[in-house]
N, C-alpha and C. Protein backbone atom coordinates (compact mmCIF):
# COMPACT_ATOMS: atom_id res chain seq x y z
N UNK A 1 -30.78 -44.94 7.97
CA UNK A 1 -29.50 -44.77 7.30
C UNK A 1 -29.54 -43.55 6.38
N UNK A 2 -30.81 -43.19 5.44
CA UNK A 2 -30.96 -42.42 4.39
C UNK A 2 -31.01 -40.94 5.21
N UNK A 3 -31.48 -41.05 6.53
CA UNK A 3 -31.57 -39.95 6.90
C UNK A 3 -30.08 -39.64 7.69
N UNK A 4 -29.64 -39.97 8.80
CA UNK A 4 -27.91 -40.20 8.90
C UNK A 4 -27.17 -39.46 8.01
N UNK A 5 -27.35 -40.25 7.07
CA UNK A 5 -26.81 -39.64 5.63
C UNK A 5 -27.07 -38.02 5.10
N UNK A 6 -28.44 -37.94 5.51
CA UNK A 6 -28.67 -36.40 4.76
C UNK A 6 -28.19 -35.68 5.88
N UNK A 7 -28.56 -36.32 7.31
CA UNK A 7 -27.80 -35.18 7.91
C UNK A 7 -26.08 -35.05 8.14
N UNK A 8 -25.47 -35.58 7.56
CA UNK A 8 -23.92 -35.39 7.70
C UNK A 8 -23.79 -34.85 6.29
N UNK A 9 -24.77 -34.67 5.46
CA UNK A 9 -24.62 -33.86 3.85
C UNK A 9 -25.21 -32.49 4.35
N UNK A 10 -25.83 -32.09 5.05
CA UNK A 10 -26.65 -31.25 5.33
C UNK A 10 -25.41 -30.47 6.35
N UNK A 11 -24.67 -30.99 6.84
CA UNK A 11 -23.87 -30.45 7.76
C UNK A 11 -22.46 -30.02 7.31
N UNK A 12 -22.07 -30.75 6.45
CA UNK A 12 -21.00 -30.80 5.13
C UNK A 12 -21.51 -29.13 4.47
N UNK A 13 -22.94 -28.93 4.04
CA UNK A 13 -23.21 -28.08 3.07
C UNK A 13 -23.25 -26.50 3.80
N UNK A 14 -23.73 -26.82 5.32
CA UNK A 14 -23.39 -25.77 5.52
C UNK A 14 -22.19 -25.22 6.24
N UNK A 15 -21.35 -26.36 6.57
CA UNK A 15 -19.85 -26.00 6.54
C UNK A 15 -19.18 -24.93 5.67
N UNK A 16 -19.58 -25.38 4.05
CA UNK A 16 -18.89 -24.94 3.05
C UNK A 16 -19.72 -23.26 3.25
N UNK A 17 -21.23 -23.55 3.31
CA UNK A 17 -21.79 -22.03 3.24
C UNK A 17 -20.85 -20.77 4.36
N UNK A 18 -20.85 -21.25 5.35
CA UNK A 18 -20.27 -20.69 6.29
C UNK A 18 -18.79 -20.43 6.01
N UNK A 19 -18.14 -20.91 5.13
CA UNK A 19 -16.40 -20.67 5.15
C UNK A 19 -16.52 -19.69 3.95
N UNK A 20 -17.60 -19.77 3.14
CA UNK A 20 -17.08 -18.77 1.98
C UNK A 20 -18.27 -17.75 2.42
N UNK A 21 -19.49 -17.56 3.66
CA UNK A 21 -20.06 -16.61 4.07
C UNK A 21 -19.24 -15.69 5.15
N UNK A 22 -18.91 -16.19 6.09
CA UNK A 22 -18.22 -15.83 7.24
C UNK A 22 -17.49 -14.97 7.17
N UNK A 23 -16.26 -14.81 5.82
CA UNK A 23 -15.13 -13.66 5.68
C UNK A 23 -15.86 -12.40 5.00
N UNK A 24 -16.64 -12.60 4.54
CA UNK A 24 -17.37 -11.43 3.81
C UNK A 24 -18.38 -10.89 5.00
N UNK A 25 -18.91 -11.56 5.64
CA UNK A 25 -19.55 -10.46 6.73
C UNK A 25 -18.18 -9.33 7.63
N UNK A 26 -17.57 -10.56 8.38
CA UNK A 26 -16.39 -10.05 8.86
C UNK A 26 -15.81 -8.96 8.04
N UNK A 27 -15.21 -9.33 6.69
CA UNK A 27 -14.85 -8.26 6.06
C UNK A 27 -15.56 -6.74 6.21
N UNK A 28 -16.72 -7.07 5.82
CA UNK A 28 -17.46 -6.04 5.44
C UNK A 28 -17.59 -4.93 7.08
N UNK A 29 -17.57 -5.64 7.92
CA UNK A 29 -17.83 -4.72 9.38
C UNK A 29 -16.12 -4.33 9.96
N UNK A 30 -15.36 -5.10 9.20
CA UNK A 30 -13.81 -4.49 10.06
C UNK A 30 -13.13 -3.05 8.77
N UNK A 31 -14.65 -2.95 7.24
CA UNK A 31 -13.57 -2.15 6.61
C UNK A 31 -14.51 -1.03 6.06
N UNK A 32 -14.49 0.24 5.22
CA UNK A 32 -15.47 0.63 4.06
C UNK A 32 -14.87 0.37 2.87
N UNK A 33 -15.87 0.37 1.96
CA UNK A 33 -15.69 -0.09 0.79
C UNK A 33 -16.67 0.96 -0.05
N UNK A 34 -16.42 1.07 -1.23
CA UNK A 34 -16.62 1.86 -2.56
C UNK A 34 -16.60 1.14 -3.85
N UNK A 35 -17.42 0.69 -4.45
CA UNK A 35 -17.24 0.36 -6.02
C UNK A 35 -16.97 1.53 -6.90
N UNK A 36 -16.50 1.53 -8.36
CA UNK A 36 -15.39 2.35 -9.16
C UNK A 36 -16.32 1.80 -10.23
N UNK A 37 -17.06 2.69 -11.28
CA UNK A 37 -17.10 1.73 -12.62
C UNK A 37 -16.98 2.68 -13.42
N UNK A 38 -16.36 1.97 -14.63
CA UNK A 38 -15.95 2.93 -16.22
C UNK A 38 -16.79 2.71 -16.74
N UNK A 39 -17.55 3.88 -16.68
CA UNK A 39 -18.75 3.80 -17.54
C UNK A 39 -18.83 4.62 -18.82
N UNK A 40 -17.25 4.74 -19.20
CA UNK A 40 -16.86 5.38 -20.88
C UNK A 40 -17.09 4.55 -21.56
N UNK A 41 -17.98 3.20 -21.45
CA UNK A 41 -18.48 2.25 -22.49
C UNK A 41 -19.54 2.77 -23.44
N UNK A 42 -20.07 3.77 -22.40
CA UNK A 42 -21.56 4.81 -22.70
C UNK A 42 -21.26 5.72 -23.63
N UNK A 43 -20.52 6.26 -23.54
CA UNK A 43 -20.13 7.41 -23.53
C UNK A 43 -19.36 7.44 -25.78
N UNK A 44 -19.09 8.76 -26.31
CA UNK A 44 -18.63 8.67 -27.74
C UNK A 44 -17.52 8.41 -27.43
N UNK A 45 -16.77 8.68 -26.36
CA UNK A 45 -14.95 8.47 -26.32
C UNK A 45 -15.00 6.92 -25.08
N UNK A 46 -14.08 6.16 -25.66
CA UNK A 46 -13.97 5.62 -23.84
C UNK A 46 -12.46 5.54 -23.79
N UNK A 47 -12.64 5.06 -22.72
CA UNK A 47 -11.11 5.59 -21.77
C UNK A 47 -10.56 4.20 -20.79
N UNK A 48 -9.53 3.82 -20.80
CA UNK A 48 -9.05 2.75 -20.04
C UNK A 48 -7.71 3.37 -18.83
N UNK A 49 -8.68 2.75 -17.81
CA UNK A 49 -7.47 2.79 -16.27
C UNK A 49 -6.42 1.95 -16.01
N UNK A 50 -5.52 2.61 -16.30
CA UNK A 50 -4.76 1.60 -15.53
C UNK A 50 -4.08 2.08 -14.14
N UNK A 51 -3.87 1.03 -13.75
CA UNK A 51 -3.37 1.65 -11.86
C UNK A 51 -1.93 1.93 -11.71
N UNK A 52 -1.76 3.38 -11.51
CA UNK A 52 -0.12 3.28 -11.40
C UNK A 52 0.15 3.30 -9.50
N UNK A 53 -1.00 3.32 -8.69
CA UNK A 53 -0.31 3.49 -7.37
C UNK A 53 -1.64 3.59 -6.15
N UNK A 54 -1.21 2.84 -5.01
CA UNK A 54 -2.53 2.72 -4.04
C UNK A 54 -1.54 3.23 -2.92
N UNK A 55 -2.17 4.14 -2.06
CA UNK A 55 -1.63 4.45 -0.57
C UNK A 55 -2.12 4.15 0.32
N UNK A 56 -1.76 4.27 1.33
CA UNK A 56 -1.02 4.28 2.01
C UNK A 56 -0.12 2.64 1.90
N UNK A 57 0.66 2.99 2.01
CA UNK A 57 1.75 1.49 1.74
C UNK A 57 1.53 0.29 2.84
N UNK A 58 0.85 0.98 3.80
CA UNK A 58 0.93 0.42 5.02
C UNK A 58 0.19 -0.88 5.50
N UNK A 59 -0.98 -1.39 4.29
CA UNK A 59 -2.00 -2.18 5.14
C UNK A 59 -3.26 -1.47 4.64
N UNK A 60 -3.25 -0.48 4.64
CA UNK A 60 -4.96 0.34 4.96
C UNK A 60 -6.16 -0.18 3.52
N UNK A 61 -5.30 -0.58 2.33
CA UNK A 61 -6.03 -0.91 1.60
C UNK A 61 -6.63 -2.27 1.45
N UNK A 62 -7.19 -2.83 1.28
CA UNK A 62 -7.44 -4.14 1.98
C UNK A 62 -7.88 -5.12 0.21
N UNK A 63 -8.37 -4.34 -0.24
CA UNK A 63 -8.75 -4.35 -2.10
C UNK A 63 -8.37 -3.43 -3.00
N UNK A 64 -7.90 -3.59 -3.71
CA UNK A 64 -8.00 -2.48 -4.77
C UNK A 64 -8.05 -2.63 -6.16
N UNK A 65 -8.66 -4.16 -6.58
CA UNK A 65 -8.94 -4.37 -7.80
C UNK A 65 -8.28 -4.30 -8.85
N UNK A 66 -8.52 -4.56 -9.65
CA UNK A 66 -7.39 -5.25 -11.21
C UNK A 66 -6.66 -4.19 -11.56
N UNK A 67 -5.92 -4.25 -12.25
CA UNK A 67 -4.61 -3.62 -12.76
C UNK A 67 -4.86 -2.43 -13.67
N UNK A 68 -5.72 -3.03 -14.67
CA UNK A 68 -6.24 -2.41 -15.30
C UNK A 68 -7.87 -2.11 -15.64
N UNK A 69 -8.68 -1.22 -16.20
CA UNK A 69 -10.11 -0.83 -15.86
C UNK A 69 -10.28 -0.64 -17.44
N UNK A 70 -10.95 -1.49 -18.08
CA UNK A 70 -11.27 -1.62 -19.41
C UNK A 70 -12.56 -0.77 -19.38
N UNK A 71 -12.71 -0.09 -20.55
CA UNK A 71 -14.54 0.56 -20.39
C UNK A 71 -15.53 -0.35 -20.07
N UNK A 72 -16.30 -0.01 -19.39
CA UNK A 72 -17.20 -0.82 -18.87
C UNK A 72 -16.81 -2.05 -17.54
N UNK A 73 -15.44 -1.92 -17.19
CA UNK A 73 -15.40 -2.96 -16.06
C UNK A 73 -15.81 -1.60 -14.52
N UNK A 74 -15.70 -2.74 -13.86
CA UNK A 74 -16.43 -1.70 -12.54
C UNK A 74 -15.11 -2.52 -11.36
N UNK A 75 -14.73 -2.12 -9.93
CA UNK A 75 -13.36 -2.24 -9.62
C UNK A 75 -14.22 -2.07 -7.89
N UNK A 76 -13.70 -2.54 -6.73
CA UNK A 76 -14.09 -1.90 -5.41
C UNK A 76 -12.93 -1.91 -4.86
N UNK A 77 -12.96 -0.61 -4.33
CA UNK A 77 -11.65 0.12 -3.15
C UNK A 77 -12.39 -0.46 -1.77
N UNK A 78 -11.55 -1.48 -1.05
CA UNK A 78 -11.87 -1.81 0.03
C UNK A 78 -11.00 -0.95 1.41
N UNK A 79 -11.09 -0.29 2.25
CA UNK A 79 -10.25 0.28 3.39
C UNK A 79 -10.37 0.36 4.31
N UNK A 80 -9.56 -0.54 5.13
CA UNK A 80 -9.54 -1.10 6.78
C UNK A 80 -10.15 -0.63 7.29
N UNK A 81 -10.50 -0.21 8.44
CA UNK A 81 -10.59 0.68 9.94
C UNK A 81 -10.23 0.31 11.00
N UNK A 82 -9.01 0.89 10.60
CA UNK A 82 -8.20 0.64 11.66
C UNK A 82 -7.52 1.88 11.83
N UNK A 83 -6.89 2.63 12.81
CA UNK A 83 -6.03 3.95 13.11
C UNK A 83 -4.80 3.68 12.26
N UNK A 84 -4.54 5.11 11.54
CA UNK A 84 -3.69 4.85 10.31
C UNK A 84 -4.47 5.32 8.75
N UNK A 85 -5.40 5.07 9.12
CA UNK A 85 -6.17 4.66 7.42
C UNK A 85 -7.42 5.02 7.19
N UNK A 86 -7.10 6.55 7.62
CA UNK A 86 -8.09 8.11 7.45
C UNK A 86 -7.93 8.32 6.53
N UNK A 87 -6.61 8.38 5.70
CA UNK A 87 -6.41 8.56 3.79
C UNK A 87 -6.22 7.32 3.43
N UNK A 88 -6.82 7.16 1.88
CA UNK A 88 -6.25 5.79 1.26
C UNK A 88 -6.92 5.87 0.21
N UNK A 89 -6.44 5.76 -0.89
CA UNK A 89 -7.23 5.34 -2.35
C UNK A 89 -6.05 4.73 -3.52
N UNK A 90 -6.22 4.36 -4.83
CA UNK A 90 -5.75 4.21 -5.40
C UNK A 90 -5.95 5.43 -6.87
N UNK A 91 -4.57 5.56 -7.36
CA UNK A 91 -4.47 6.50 -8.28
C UNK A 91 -3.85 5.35 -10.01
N UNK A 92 -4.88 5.77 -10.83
CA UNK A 92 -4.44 5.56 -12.03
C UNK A 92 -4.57 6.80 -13.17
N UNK A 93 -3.55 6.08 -14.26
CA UNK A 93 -3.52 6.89 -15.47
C UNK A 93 -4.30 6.47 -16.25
N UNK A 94 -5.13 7.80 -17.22
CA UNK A 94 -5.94 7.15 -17.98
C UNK A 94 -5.94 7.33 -19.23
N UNK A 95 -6.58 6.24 -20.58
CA UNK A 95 -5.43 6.94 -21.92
C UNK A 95 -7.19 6.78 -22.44
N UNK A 96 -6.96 6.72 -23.65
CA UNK A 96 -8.34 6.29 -24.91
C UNK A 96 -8.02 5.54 -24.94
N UNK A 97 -9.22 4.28 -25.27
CA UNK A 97 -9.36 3.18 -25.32
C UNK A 97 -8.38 2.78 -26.72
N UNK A 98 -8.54 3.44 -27.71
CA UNK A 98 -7.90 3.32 -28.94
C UNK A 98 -6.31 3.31 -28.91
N UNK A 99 -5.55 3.43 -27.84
CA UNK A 99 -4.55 4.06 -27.48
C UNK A 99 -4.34 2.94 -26.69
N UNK A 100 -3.81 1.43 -27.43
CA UNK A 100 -3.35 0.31 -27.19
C UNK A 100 -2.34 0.46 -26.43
N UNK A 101 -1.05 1.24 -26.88
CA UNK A 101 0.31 0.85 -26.50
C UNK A 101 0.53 2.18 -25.57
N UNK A 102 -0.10 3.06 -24.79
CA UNK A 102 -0.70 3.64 -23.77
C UNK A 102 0.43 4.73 -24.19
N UNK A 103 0.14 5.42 -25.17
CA UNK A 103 1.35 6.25 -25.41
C UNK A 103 1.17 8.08 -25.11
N UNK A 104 0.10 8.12 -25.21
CA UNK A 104 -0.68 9.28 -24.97
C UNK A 104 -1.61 9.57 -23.47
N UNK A 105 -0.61 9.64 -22.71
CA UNK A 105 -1.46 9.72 -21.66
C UNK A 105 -2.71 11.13 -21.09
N UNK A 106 -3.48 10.95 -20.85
CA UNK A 106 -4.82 12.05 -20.74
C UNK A 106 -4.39 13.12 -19.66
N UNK A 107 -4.48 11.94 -18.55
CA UNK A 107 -4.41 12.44 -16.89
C UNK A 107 -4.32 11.47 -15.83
N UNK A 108 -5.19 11.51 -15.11
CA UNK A 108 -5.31 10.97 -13.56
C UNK A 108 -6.34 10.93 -13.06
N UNK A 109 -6.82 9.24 -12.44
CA UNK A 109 -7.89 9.18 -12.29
C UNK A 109 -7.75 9.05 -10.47
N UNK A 110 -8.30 9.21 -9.63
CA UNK A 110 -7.66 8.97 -7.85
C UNK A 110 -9.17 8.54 -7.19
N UNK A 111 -9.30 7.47 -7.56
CA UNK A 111 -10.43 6.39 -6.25
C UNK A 111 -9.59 6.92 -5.04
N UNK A 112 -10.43 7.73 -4.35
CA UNK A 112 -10.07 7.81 -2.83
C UNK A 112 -10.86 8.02 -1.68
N UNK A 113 -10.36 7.68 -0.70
CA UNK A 113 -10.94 7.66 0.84
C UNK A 113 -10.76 8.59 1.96
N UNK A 114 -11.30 9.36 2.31
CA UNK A 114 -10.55 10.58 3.07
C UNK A 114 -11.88 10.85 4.04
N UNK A 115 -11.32 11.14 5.59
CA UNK A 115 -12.73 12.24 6.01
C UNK A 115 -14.20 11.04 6.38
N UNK A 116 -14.12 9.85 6.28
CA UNK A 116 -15.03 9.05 6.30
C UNK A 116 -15.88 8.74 4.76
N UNK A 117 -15.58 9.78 3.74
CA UNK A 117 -16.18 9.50 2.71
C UNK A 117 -14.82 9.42 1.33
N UNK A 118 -15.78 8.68 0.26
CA UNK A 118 -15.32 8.27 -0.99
C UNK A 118 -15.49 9.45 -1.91
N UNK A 119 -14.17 9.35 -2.62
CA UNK A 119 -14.33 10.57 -3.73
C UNK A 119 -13.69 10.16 -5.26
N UNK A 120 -13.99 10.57 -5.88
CA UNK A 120 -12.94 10.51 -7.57
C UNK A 120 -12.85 11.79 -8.04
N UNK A 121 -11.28 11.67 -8.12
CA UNK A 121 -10.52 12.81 -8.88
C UNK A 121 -10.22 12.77 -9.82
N UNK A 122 -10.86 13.65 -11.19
CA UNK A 122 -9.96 13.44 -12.20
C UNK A 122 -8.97 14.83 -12.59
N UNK A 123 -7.70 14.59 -12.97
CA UNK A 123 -6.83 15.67 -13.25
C UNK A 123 -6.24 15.31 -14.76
N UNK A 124 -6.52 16.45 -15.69
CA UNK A 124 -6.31 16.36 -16.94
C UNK A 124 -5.02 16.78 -17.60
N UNK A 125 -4.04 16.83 -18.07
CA UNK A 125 -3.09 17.44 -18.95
C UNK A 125 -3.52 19.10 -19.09
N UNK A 126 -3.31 20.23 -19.11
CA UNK A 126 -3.68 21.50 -19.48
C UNK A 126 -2.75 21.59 -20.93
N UNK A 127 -3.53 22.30 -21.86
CA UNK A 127 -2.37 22.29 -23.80
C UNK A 127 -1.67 23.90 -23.53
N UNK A 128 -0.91 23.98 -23.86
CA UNK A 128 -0.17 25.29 -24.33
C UNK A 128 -0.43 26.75 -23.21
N UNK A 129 -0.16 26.00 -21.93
CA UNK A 129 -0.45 26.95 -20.73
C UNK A 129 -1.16 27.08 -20.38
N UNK A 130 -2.90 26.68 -20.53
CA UNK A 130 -4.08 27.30 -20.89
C UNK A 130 -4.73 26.36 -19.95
N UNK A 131 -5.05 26.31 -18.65
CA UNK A 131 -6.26 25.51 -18.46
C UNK A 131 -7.53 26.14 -18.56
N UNK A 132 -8.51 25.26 -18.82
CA UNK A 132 -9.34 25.57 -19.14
C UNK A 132 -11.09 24.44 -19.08
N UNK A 133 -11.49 24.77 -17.88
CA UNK A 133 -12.68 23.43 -17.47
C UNK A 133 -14.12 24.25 -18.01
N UNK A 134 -14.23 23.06 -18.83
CA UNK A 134 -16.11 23.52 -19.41
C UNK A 134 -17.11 22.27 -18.79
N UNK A 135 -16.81 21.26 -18.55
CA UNK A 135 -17.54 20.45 -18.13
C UNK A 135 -16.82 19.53 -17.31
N UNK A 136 -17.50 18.12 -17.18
CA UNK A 136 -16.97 16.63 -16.78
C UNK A 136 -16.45 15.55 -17.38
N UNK A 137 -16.41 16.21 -19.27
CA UNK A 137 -15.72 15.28 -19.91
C UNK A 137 -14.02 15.66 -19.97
N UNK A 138 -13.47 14.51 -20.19
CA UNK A 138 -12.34 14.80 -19.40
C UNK A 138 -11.45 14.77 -20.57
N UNK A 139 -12.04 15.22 -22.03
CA UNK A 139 -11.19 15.69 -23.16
C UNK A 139 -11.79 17.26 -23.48
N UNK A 140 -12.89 17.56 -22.48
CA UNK A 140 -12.89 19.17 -22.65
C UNK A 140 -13.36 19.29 -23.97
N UNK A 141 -14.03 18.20 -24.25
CA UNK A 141 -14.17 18.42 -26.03
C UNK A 141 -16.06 19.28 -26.15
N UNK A 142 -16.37 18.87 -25.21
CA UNK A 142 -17.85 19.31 -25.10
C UNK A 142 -18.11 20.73 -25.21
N UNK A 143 -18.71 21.45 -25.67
CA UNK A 143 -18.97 22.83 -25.65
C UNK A 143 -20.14 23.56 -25.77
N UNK A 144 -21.30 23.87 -24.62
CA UNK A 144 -22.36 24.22 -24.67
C UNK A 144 -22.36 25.63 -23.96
């Protein structure tokens, strides 16, 4: 009886393994995927994402993670493969963390997918006509 028993628990357990294993293999071979992390937690300034827009409208994105990207959270761009969904990423705005009521916006941050590979774009505000790139911090404040 005791054994009966373990095996209809034993069969129960890997039921459950298999329903929450199964979509994540599948997933993982029908799409590519990219993790995203804000790692302005590190950093003297930090900076919070929020998402104003994912493309293609169509399907191609399959994940695209929380709304918003607090310093230090990390985010994965998941994207089909399927014909159609050669481009695809998601684009957010990004402010200072200090900059609660998001009033000051920086620039543009673009998790994207293109070409078979993953990229991040950042595009900054230029002041008084003048662009001007000295590094990778993305207040240009650095100066060596």
């Amino acid at each position: 009886m005791l054994t009966h028993t373990w095996n209809k628990f034993s069969i129960f357990l890997i039921a459950i393994i298999a329903t929450y294993q199964l979509p994540t293999v599948v997933y993982a071979e029908d799409s590519y995927s990219s993790q995203f992390i804000n790692q302005s937690n590190e950093g003297p300034i930090k900076y919070v994402l929020v998402k104003t827009r994912v493309w293609p409208e169509s399907g191609c994105v399959v994940d695209s993670g929380q709304e918003i990207l607090m310093p230090g959270d990390k985010t994965q761009l998941v994207i089909s493969k399927k014909p159609g969904c050669e481009e695809a990423g998601i684009g957010y705005s990004f402010y200072k963390n200090e900059d609660t009521k998001r009033e000051n916006l920086l620039g543009y941050v673009s998790h994207r997918f293109r070409d078979g590979k993953f990229s991040l774009q950042i595009s900054m505000f230029c002041e008084g006509g003048q662009c001007v790139f000295r590094n990778l911090d993305p207040d240009q404040t650095i100066k060596k």
